[in-house]
C-alpha atoms as a PDB file:
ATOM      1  CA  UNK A   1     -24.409  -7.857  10.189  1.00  0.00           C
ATOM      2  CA  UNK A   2     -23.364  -5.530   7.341  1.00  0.00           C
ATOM      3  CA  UNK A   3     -25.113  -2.725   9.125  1.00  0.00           C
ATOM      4  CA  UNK A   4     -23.275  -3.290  12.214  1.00  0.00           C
ATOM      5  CA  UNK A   5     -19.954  -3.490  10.826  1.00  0.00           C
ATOM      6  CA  UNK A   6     -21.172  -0.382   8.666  1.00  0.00           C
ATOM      7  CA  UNK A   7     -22.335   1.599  12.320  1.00  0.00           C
ATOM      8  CA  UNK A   8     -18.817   0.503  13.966  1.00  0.00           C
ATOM      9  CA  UNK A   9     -16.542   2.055  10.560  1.00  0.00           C
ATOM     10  CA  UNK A  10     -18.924   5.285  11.578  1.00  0.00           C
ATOM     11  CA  UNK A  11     -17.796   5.140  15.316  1.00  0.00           C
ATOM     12  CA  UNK A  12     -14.347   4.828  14.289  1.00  0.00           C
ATOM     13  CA  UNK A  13     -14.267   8.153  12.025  1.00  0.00           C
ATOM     14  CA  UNK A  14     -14.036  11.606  13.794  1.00  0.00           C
ATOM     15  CA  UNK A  15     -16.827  14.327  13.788  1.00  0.00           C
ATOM     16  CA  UNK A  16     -14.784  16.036  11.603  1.00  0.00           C
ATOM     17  CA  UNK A  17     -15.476  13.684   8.601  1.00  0.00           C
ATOM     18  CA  UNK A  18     -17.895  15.139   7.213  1.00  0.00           C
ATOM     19  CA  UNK A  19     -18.852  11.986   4.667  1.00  0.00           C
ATOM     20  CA  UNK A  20     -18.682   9.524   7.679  1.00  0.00           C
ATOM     21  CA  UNK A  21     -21.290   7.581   6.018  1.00  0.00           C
ATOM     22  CA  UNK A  22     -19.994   7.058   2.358  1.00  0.00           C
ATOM     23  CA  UNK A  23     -16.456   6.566   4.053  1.00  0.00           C
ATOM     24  CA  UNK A  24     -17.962   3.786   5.678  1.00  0.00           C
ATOM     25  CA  UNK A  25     -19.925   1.925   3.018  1.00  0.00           C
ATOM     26  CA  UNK A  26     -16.029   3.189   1.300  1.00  0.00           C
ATOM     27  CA  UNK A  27     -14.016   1.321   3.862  1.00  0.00           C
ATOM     28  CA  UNK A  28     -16.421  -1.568   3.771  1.00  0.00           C
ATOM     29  CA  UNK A  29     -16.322  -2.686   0.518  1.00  0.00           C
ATOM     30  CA  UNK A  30     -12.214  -2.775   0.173  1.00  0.00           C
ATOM     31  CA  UNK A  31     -11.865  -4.760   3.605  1.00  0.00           C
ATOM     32  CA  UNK A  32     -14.385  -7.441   2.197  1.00  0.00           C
ATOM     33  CA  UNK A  33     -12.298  -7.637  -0.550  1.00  0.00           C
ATOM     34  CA  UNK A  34      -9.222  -7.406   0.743  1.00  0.00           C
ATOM     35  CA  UNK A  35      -9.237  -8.900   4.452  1.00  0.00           C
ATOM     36  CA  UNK A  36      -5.206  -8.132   5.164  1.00  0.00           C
ATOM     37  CA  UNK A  37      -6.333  -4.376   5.120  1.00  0.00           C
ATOM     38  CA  UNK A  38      -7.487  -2.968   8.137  1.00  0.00           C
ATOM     39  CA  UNK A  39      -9.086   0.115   9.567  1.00  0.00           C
ATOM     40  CA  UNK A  40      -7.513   2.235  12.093  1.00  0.00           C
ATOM     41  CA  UNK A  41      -7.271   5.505  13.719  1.00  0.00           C
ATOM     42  CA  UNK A  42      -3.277   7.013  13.861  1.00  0.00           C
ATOM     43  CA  UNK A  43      -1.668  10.114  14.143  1.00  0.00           C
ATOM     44  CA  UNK A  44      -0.604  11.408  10.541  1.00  0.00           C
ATOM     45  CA  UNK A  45       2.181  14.152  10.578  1.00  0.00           C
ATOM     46  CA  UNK A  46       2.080  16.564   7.619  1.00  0.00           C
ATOM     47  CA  UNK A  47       5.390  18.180   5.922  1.00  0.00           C
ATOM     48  CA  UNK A  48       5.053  21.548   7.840  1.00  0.00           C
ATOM     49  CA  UNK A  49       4.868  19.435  11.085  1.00  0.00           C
ATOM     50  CA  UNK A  50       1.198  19.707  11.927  1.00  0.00           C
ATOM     51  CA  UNK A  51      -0.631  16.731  12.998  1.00  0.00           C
ATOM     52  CA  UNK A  52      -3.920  14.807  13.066  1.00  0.00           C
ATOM     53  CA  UNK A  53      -6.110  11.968  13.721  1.00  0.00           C
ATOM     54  CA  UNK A  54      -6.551  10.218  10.709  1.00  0.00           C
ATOM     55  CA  UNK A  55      -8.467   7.157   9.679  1.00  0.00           C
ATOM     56  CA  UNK A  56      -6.215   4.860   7.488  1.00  0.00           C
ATOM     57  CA  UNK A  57      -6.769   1.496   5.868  1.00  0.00           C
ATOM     58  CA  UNK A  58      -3.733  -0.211   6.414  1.00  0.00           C
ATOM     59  CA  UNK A  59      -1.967  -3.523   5.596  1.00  0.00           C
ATOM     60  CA  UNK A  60      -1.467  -5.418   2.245  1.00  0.00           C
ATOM     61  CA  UNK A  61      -2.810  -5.270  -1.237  1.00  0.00           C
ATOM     62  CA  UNK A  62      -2.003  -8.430  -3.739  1.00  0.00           C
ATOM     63  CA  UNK A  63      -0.338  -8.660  -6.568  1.00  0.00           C
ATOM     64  CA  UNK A  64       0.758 -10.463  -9.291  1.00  0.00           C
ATOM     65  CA  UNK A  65       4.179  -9.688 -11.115  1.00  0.00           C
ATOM     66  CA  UNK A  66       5.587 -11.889 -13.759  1.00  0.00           C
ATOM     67  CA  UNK A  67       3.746 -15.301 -12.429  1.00  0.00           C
ATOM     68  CA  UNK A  68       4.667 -14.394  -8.878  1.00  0.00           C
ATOM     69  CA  UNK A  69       2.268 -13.845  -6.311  1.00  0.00           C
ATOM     70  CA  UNK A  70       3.117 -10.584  -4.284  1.00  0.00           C
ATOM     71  CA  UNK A  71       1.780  -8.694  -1.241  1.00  0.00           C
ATOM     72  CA  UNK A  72       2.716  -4.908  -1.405  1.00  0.00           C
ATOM     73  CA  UNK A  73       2.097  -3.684   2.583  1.00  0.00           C
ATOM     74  CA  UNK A  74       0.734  -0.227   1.923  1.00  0.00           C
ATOM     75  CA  UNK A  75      -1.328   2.580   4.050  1.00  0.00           C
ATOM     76  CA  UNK A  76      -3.819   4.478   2.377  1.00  0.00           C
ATOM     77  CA  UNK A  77      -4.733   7.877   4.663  1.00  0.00           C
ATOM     78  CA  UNK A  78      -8.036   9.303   4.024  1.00  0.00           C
ATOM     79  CA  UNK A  79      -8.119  13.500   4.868  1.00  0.00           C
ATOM     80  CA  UNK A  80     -10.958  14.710   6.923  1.00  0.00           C
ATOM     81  CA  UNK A  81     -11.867  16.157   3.509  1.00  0.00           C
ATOM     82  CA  UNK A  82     -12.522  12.775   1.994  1.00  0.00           C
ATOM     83  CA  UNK A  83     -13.457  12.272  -0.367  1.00  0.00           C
ATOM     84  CA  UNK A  84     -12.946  15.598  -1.676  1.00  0.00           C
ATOM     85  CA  UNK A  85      -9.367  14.844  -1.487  1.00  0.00           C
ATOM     86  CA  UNK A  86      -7.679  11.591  -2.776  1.00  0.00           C
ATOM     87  CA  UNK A  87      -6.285   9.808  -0.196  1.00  0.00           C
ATOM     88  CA  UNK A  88      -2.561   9.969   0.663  1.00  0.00           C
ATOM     89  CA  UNK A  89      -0.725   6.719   0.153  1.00  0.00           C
ATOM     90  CA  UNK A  90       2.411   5.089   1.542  1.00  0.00           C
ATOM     91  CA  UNK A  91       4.279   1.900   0.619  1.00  0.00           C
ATOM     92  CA  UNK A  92       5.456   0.435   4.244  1.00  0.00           C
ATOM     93  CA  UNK A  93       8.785  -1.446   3.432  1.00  0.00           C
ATOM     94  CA  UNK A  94       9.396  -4.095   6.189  1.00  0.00           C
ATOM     95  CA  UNK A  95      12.716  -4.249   8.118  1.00  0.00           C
ATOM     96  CA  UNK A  96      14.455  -6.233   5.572  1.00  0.00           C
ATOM     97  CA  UNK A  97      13.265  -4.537   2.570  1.00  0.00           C
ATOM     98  CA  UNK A  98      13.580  -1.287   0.488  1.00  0.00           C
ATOM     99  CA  UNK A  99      11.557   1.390  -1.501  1.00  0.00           C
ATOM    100  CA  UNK A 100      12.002   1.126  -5.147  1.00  0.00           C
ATOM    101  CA  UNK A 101      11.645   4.676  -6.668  1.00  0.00           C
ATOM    102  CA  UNK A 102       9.673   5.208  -9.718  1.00  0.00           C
ATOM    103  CA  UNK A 103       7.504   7.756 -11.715  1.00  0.00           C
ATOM    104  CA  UNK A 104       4.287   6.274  -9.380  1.00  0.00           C
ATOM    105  CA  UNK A 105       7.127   5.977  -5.708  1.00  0.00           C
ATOM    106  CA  UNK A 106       9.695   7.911  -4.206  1.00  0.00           C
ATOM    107  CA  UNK A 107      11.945   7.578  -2.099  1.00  0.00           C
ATOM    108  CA  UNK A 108       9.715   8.083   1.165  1.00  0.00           C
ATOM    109  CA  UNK A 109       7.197   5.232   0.052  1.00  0.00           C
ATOM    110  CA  UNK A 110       4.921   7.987  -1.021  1.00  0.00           C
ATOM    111  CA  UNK A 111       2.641   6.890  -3.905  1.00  0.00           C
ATOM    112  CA  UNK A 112       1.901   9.485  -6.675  1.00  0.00           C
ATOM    113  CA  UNK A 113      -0.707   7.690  -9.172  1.00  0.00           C
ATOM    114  CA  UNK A 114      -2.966   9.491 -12.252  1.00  0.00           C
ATOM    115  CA  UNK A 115      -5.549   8.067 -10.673  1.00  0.00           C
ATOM    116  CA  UNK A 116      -4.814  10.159  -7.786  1.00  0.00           C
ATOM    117  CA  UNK A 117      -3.667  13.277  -9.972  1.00  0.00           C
ATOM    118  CA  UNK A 118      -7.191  13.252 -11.530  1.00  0.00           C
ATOM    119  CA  UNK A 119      -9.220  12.121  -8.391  1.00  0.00           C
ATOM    120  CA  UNK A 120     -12.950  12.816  -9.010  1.00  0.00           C
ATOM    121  CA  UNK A 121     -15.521  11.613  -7.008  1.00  0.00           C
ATOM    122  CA  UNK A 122     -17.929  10.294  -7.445  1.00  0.00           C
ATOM    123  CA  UNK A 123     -15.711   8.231 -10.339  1.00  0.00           C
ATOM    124  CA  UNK A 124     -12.787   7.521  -7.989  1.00  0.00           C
ATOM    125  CA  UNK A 125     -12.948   5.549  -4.936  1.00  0.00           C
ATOM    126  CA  UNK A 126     -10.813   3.565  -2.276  1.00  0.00           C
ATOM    127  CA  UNK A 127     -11.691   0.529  -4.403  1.00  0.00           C
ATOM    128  CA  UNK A 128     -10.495   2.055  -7.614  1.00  0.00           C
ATOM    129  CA  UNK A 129      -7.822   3.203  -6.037  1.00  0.00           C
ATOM    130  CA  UNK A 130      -6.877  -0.580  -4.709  1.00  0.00           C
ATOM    131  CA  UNK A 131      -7.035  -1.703  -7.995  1.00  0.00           C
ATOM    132  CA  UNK A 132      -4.681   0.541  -9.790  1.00  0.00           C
ATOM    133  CA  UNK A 133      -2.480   0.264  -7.116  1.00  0.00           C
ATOM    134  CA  UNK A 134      -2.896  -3.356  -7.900  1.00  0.00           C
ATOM    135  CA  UNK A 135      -2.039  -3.246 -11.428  1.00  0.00           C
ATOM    136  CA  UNK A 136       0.328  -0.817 -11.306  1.00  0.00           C
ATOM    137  CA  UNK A 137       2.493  -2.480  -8.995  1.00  0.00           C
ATOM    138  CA  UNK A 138       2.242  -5.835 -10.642  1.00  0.00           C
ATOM    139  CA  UNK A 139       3.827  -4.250 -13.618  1.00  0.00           C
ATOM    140  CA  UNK A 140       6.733  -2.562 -11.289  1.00  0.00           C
ATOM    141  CA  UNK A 141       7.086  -3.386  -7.952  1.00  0.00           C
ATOM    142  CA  UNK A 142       7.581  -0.851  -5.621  1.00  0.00           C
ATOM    143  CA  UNK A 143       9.719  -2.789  -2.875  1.00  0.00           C
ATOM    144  CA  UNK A 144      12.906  -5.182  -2.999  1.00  0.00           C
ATOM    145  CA  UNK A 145      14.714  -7.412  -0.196  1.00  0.00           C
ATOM    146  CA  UNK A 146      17.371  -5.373   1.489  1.00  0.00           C
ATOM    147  CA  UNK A 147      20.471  -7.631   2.974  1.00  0.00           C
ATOM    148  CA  UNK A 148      21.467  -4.907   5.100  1.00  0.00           C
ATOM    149  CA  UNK A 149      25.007  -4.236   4.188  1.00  0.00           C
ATOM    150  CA  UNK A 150      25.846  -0.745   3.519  1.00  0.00           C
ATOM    151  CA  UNK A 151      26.484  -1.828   0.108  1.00  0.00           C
ATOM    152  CA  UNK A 152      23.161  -2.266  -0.902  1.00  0.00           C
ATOM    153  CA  UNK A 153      20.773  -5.085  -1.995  1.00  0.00           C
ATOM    154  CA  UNK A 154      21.326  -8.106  -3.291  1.00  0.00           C
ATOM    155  CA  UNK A 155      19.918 -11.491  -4.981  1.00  0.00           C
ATOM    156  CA  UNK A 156      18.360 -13.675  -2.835  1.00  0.00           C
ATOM    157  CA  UNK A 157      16.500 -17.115  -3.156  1.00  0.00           C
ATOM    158  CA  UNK A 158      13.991 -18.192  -5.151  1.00  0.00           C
ATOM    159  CA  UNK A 159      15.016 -15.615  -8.450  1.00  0.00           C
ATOM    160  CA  UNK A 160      13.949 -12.922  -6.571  1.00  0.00           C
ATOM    161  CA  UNK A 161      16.714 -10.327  -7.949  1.00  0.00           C
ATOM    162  CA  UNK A 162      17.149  -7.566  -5.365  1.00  0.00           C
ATOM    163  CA  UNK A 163      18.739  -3.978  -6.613  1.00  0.00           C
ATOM    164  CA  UNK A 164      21.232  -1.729  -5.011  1.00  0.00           C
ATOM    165  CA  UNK A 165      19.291   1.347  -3.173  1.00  0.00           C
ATOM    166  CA  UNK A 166      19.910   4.321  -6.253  1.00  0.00           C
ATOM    167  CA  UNK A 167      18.699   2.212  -8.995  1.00  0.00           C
ATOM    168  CA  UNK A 168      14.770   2.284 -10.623  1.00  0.00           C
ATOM    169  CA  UNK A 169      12.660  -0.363 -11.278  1.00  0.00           C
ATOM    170  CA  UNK A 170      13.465   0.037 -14.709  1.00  0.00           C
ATOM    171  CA  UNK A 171      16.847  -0.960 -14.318  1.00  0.00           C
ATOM    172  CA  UNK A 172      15.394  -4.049 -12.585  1.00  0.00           C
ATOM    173  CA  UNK A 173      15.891  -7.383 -14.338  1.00  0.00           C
ATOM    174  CA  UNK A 174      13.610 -10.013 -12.545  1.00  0.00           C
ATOM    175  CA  UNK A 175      14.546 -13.876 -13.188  1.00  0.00           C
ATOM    176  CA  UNK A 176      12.153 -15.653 -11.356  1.00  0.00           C
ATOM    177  CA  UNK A 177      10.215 -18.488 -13.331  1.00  0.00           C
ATOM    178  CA  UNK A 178       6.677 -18.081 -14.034  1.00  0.00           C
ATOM    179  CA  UNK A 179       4.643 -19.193 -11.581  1.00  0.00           C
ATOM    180  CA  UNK A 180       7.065 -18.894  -8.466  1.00  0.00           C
ATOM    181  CA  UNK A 181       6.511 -17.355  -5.144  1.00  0.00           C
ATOM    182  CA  UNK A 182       8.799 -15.623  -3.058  1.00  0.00           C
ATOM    183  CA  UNK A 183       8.231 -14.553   0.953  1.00  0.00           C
ATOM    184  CA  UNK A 184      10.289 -12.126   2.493  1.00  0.00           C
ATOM    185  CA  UNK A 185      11.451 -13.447   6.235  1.00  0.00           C
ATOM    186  CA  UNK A 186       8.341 -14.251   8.788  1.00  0.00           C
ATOM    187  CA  UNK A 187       9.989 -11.364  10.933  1.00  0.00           C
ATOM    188  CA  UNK A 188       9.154  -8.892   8.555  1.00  0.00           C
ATOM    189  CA  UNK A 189       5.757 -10.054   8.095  1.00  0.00           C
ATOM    190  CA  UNK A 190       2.704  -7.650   9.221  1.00  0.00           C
ATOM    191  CA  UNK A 191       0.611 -10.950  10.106  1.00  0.00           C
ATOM    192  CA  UNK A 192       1.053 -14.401   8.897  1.00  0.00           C
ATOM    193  CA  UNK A 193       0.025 -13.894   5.559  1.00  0.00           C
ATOM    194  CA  UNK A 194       1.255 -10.738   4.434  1.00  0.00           C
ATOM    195  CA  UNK A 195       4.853  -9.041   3.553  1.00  0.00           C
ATOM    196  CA  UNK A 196       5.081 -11.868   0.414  1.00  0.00           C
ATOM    197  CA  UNK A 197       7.510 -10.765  -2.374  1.00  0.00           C
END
């Protein structure tokens, strides 16, 4: 069955992968971890315009923040050069939520880890990389519930404690009780189990 799955991952990635086999077994053992992500083909636009077909591993990673339970909905692009080259990763705020910017976000979503400053392969993976994103976000999370007023963000249910759009995550000050969950609205949800925070 693994082999199959393994063979299909291969069929998905373009000829000019040149790793299409360790991308595989790659992909493979972060989607049996972590079933919300998915593998697909898109079209990934660089800054000077130019454009390409790109396999990227998208959907939601988990987290836990202060005795909440989280889901961060993210989209990890892998370079035909993979894994040469560290992936490129984006946090995917939903409709009715906003980027937090940080030393690790900006404002774009775009996710700038040491673990992807110092990628080395064989000792960096997608896995690795999951799990830093993982812990990393757990101590500051990247996204917060937008109310859609031009004035910003605000709190919400459930001592969730939204911030207005300039501010860090630093200037954050998070009152939820340990051990509480908060979901963002089932129309910003990916799938029925994801966009959680």
């Amino acid at each position: 069955m693994e082999t199959l799955r393994l063979n299909s991952l291969k069929k998905m990635l373009s000829k000019k992968y040149k790793h299409r086999h360790l991308i595989a077994s790659e992909i493979w053992s972060v989607i049996c971890q972590y079933t919300s992500l998915k593998p697909v083909v898109d079209t990934y636009v660089f800054n000077d315009g130019s454009s390409s077909h790109l396999m990227c591993l998208t959907g939601t990673i988990p987290v836990c923040h202060k005795g909440m339970e989280c889901t961060i909905p993210v989209c990890l692009w892998l370079l035909q050069s993979y894994p040469l080259h560290p992936p490129i990763c984006y946090i995917q705020p939903t409709k009715s939520s906003r980027i937090v910017r940080s030393e690790n976000v900006d404002g774009d979503g775009k996710v700038d880890l040491p673990y992807l400053q110092n990628w080395k392969p064989p000792l960096t993976d997608l896995y690795g990389l999951v799990q830093v994103m993982r812990i990393t976000f757990g101590k500051e999370l990247p996204l917060c519930k937008y109310n859609g007023t031009p004035a910003g963000l605000e709190t919400i249910n459930n001592g969730f404690l939204s911030l207005p759009v300039s501010q860090t995550q630093a200037e954050a000050q998070w009152s939820a009780s340990k051990g509480s969950k908060v979901t963002l609205s089932k129309e910003d949800a990916y799938s029925s189990n994801e966009s959680k925070c």
